[in-house]
Protein backbone atom coordinates (compact mmCIF):
# COMPACT_ATOMS: atom_id res chain seq x y z
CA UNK A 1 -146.37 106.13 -17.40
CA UNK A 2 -145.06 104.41 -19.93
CA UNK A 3 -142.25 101.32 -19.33
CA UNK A 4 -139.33 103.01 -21.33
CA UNK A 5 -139.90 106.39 -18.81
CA UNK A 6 -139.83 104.29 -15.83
CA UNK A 7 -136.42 102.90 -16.93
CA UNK A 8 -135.17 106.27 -17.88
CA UNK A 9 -136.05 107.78 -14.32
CA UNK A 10 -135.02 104.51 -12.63
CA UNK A 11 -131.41 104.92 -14.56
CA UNK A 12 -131.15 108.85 -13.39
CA UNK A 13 -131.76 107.62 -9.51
CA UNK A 14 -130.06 104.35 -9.43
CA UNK A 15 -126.74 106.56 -8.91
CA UNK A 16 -127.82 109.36 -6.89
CA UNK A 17 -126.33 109.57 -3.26
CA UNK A 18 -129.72 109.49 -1.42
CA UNK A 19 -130.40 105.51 -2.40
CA UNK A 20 -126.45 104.48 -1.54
CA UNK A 21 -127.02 102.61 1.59
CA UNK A 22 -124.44 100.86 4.26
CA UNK A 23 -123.63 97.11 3.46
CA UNK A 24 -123.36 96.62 7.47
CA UNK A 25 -126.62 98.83 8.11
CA UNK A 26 -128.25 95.54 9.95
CA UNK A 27 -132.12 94.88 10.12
CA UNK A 28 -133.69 94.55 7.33
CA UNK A 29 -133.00 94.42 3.65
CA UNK A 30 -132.83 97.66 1.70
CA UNK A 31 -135.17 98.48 -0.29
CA UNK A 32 -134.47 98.26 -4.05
CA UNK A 33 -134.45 101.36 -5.82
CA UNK A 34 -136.88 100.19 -8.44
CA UNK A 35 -139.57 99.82 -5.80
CA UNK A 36 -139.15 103.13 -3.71
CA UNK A 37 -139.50 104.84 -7.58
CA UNK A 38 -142.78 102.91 -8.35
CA UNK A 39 -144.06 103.98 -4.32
CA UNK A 40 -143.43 107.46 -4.95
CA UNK A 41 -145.18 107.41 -8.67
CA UNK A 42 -147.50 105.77 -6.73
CA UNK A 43 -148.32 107.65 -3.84
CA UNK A 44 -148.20 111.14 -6.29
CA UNK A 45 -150.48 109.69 -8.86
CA UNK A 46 -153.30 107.80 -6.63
CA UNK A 47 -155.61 108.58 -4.10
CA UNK A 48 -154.29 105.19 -1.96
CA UNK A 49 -153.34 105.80 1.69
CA UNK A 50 -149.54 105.48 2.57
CA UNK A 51 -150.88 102.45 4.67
CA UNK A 52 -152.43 101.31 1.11
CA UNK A 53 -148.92 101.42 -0.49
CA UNK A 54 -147.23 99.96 2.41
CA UNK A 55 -149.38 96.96 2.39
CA UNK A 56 -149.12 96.75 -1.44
CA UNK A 57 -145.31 96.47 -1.27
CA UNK A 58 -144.78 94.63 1.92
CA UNK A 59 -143.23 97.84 4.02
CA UNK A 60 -144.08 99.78 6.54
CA UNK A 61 -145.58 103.12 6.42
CA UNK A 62 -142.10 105.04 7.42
CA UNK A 63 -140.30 103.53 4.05
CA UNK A 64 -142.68 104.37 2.06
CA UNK A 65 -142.29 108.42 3.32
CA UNK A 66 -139.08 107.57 3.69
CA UNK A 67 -138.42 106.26 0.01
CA UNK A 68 -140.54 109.55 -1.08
CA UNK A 69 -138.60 111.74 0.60
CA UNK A 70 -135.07 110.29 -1.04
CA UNK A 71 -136.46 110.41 -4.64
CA UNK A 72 -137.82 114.07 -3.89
CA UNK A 73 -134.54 114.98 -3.06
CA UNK A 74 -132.56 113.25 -5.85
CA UNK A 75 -134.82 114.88 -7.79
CA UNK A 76 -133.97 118.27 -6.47
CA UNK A 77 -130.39 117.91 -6.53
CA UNK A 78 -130.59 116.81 -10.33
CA UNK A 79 -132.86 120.12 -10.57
CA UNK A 80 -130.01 122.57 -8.35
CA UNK A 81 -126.93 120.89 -10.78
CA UNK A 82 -128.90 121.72 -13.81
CA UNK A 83 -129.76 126.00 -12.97
């Protein structure tokens, strides 16, 4: 995937509901969008193990089903608003 289609995807999600989190959430920091986009590109277009892409970006195995399952869903709602 090329740079400039990363950025175009990353500007669609950056404002969809799913990825708006609580300032006063506690624990950890939130993961930035930019990063749950590349784990989801990742995890559809490799054969690495969700434990493979946790490790890679430093998160545990839930966040990175967790970040798949928001940008699925962004991705569907974008789909639903456009039928």
């Amino acid at each position: 995937m090329s740079k400039t289609t990363f950025e175009t995807i990353f500007e669609f999600m950056r404002d969809c509901p799913e990825f708006h989190v609580r300032q006063d959430h506690g624990g950890r920091q939130a993961i930035p969008i930019e990063h749950q986009l590349l784990m989801t590109l990742l995890y559809f277009g490799s054969l690495d193990t969700i434990h493979k892409i946790a490790d890679r970006f430093g998160v545990s195995e839930y966040s990175v089903l967790s970040s798949r399952d928001k940008v699925i869903a962004a991705s569907l709602r974008s789909l639903k608003r456009n039928l």
